[in-house]
PDB file of N, CA and C in Angstrom:
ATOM      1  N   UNK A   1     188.067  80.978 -77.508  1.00  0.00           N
ATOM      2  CA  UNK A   1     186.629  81.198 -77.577  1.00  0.00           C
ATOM      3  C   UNK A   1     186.295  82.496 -76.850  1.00  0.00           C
ATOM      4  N   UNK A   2     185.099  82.900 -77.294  1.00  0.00           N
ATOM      5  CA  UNK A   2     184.761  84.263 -76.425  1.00  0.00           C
ATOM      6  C   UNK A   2     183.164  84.122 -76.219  1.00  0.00           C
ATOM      7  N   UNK A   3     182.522  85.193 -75.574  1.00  0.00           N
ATOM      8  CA  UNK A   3     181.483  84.888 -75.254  1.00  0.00           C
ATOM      9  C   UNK A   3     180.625  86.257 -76.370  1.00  0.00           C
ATOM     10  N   UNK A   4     179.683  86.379 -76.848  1.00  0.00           N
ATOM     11  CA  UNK A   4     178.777  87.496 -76.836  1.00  0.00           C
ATOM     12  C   UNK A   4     177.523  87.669 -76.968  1.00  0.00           C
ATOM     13  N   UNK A   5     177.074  88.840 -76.882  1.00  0.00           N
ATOM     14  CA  UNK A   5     175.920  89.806 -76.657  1.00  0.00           C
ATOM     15  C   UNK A   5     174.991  89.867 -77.881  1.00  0.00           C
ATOM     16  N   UNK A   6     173.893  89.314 -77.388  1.00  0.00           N
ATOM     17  CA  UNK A   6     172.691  89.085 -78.456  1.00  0.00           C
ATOM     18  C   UNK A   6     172.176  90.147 -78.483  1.00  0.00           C
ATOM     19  N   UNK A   7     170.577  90.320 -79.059  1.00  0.00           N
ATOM     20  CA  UNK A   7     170.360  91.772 -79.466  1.00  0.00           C
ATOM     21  C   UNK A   7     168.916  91.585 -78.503  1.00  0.00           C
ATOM     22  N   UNK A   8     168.834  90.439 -77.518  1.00  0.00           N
ATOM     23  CA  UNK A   8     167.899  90.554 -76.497  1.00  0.00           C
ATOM     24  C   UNK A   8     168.426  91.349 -75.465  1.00  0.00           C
ATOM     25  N   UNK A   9     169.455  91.866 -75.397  1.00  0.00           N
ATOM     26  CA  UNK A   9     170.304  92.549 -74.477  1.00  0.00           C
ATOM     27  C   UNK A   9     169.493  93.735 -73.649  1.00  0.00           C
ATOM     28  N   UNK A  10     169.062  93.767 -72.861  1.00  0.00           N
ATOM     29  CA  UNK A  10     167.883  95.190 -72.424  1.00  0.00           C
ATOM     30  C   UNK A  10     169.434  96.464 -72.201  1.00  0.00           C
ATOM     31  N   UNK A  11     170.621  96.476 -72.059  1.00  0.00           N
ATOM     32  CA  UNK A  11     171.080  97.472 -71.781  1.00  0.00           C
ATOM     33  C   UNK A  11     170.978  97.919 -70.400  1.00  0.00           C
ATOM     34  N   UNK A  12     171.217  96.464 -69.767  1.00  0.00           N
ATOM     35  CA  UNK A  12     171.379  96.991 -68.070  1.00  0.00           C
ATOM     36  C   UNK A  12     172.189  97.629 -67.289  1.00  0.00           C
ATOM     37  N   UNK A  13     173.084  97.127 -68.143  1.00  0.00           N
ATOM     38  CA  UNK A  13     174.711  96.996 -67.842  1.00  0.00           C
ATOM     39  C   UNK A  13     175.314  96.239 -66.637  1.00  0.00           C
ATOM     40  N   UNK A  14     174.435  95.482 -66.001  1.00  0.00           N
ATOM     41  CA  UNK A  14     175.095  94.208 -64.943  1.00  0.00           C
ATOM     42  C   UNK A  14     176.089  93.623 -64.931  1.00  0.00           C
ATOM     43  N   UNK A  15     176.286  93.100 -66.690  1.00  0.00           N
ATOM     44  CA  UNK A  15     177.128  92.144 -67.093  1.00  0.00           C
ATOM     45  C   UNK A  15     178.961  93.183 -66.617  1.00  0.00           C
ATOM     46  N   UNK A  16     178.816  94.111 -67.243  1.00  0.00           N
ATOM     47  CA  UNK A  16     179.882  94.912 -67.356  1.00  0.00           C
ATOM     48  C   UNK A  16     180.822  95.642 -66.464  1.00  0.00           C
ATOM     49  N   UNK A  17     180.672  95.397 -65.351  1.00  0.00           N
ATOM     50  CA  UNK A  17     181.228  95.241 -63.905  1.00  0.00           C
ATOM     51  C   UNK A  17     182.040  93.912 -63.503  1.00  0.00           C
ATOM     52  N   UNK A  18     180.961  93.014 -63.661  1.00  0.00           N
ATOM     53  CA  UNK A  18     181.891  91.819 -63.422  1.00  0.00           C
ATOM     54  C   UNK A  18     182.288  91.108 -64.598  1.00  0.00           C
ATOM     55  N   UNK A  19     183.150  91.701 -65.920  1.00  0.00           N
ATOM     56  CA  UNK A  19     184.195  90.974 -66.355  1.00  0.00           C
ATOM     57  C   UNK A  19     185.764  91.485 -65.857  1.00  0.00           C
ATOM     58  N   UNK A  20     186.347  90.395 -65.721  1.00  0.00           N
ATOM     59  CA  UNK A  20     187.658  90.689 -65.135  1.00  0.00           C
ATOM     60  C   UNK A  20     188.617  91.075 -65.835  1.00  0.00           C
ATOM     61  N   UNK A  21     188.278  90.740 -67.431  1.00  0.00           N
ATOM     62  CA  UNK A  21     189.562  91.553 -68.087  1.00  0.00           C
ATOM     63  C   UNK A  21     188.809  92.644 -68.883  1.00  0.00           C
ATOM     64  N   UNK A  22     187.870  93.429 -68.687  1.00  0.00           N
ATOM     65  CA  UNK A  22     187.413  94.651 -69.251  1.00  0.00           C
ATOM     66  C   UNK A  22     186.731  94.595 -70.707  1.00  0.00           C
ATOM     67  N   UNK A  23     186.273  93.275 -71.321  1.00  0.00           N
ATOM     68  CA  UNK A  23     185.822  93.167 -72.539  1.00  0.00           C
ATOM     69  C   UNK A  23     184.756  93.875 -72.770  1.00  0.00           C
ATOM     70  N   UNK A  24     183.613  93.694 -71.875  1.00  0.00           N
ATOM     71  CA  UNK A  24     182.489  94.404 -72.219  1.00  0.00           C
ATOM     72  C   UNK A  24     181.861  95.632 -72.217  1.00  0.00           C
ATOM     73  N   UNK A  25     181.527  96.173 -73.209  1.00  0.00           N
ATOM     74  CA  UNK A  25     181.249  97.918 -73.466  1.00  0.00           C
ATOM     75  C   UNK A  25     180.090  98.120 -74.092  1.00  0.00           C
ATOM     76  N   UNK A  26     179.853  99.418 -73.380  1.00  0.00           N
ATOM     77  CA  UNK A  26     178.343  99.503 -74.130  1.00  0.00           C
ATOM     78  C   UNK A  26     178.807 100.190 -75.836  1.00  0.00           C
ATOM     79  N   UNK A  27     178.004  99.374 -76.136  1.00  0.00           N
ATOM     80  CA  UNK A  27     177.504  99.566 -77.941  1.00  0.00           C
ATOM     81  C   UNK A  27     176.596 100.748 -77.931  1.00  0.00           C
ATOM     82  N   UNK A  28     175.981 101.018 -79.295  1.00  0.00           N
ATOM     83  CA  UNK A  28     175.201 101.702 -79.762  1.00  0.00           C
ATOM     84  C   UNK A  28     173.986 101.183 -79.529  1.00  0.00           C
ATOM     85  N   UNK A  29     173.321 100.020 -79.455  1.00  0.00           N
ATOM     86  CA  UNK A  29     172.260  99.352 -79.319  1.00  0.00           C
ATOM     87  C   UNK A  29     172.442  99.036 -77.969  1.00  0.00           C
ATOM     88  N   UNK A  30     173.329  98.087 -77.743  1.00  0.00           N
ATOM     89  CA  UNK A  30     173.351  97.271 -76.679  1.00  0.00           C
ATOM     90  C   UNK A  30     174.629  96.688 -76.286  1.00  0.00           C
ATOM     91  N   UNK A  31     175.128  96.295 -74.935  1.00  0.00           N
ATOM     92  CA  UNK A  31     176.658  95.975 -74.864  1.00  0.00           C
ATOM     93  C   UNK A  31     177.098  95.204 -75.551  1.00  0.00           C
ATOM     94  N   UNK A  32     178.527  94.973 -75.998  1.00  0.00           N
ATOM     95  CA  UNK A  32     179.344  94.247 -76.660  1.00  0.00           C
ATOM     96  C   UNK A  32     180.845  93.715 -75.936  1.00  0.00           C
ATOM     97  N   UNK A  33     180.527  92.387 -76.406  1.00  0.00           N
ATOM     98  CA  UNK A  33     181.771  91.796 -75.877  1.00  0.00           C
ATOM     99  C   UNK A  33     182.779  91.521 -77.078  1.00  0.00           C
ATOM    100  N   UNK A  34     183.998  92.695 -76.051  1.00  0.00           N
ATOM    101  CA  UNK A  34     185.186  92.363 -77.543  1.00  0.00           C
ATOM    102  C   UNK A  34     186.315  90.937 -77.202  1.00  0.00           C
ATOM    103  N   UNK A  35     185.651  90.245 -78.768  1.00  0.00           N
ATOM    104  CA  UNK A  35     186.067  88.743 -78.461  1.00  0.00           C
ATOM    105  C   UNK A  35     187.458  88.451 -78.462  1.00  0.00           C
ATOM    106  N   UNK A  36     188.158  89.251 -79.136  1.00  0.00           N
ATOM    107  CA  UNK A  36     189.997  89.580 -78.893  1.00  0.00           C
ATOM    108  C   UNK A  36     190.329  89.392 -77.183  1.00  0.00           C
ATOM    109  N   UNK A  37     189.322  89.983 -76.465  1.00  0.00           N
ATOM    110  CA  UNK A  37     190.272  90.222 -75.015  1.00  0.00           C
ATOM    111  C   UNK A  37     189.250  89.502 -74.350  1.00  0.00           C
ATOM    112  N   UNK A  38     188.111  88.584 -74.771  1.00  0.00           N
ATOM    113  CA  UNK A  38     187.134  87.884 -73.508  1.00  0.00           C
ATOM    114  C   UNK A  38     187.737  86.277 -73.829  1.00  0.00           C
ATOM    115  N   UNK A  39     188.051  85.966 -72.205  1.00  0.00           N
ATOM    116  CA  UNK A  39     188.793  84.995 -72.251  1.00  0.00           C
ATOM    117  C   UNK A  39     188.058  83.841 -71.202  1.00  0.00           C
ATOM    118  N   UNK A  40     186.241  84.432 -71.566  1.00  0.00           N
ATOM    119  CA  UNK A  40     185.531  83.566 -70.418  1.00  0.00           C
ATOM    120  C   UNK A  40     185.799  83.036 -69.085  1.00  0.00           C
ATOM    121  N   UNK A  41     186.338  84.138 -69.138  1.00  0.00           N
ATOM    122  CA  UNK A  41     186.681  84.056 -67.227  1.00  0.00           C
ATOM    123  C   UNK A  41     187.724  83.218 -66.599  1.00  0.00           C
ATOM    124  N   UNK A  42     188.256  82.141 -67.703  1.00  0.00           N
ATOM    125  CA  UNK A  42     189.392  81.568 -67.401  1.00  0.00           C
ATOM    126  C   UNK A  42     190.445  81.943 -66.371  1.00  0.00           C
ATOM    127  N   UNK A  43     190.756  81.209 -65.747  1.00  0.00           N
ATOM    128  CA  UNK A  43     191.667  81.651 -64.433  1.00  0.00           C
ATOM    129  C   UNK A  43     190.872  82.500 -63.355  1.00  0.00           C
ATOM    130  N   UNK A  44     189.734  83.214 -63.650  1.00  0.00           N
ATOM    131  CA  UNK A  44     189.405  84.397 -62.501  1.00  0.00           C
ATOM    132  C   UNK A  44     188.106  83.300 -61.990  1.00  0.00           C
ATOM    133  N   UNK A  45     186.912  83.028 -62.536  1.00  0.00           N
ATOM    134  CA  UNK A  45     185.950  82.463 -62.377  1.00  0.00           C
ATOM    135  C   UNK A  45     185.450  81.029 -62.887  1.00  0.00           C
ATOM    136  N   UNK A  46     184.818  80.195 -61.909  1.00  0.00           N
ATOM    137  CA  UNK A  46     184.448  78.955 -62.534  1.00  0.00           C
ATOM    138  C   UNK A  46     183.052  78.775 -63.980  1.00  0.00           C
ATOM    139  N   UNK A  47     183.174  80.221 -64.493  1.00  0.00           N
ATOM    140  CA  UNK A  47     182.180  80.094 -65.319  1.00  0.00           C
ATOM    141  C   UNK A  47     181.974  81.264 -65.332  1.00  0.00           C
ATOM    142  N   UNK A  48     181.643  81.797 -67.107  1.00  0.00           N
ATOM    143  CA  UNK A  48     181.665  83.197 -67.427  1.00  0.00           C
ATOM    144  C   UNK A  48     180.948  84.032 -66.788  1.00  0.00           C
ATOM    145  N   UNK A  49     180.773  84.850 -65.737  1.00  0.00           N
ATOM    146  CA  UNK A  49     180.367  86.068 -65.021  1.00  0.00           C
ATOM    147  C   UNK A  49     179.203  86.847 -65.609  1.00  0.00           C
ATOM    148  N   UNK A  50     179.721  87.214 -66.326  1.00  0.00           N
ATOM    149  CA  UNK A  50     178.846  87.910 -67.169  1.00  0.00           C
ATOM    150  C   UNK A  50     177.380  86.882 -67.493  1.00  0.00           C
ATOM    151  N   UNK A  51     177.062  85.689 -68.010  1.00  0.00           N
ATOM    152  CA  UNK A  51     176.435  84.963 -68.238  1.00  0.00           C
ATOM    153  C   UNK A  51     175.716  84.879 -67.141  1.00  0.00           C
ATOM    154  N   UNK A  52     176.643  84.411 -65.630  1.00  0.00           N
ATOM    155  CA  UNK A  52     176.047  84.354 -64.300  1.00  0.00           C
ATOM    156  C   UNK A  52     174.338  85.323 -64.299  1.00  0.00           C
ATOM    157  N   UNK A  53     175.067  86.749 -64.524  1.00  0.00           N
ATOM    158  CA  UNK A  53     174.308  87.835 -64.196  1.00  0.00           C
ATOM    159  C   UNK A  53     173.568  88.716 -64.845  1.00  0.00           C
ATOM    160  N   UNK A  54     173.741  88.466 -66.322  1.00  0.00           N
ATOM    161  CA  UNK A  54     172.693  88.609 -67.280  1.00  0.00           C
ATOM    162  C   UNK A  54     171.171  87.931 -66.798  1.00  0.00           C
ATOM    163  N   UNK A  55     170.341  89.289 -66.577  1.00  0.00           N
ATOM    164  CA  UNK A  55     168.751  88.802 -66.400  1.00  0.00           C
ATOM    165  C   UNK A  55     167.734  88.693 -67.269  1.00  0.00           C
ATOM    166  N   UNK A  56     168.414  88.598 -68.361  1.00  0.00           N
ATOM    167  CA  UNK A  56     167.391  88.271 -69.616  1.00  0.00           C
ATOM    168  C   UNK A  56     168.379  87.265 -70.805  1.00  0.00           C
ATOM    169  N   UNK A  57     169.396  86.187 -70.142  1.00  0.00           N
ATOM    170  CA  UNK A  57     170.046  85.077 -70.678  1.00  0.00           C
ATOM    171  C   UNK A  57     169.842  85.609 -71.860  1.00  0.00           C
ATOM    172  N   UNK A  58     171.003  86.816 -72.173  1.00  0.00           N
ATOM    173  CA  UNK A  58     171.001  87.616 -73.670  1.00  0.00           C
ATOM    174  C   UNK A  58     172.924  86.954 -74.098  1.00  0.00           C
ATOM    175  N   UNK A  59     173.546  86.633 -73.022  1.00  0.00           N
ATOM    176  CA  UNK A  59     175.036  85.860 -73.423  1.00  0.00           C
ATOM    177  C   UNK A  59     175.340  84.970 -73.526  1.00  0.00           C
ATOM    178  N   UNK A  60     176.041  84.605 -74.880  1.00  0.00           N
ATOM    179  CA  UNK A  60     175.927  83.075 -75.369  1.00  0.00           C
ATOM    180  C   UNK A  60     177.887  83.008 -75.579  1.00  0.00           C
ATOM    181  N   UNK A  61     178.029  81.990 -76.051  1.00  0.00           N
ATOM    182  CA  UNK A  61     178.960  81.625 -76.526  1.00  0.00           C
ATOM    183  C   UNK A  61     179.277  82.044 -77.930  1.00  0.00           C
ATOM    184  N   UNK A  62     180.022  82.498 -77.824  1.00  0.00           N
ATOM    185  CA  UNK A  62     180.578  83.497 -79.455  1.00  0.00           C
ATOM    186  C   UNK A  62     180.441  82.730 -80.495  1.00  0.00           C
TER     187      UNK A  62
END
């Protein structure tokens, strides 16, 4: 499973610091999580990071 980036996304870039294996990048619109390498935080965090710290609950479940 992976997590991603809706198009409520304001382009803060919060999220994109704290993923631990480097999935998330800014897009043309708005960041994107590449679902090949997001592994929802498994092993690093008790719950996807990114989700944590998104301030406009724009990251969902892929």
């Amino acid at each position: 499973m992976a997590m991603k980036i809706t198009d409520d996304c304001t382009s803060c870039g919060a999220c994109e610091p704290e993923c631990p294996v480097e999935a998330i990048t800014e897009g043309d619109e708005f960041y994107v999580i590449d679902p090949n390498t997001c592994v929802e935080c498994v092993g690093h965090h008790d719950s996807p990071a990114c989700v944590d710290v998104c301030p406009v609950d724009a990251i969902v479940k892929a």
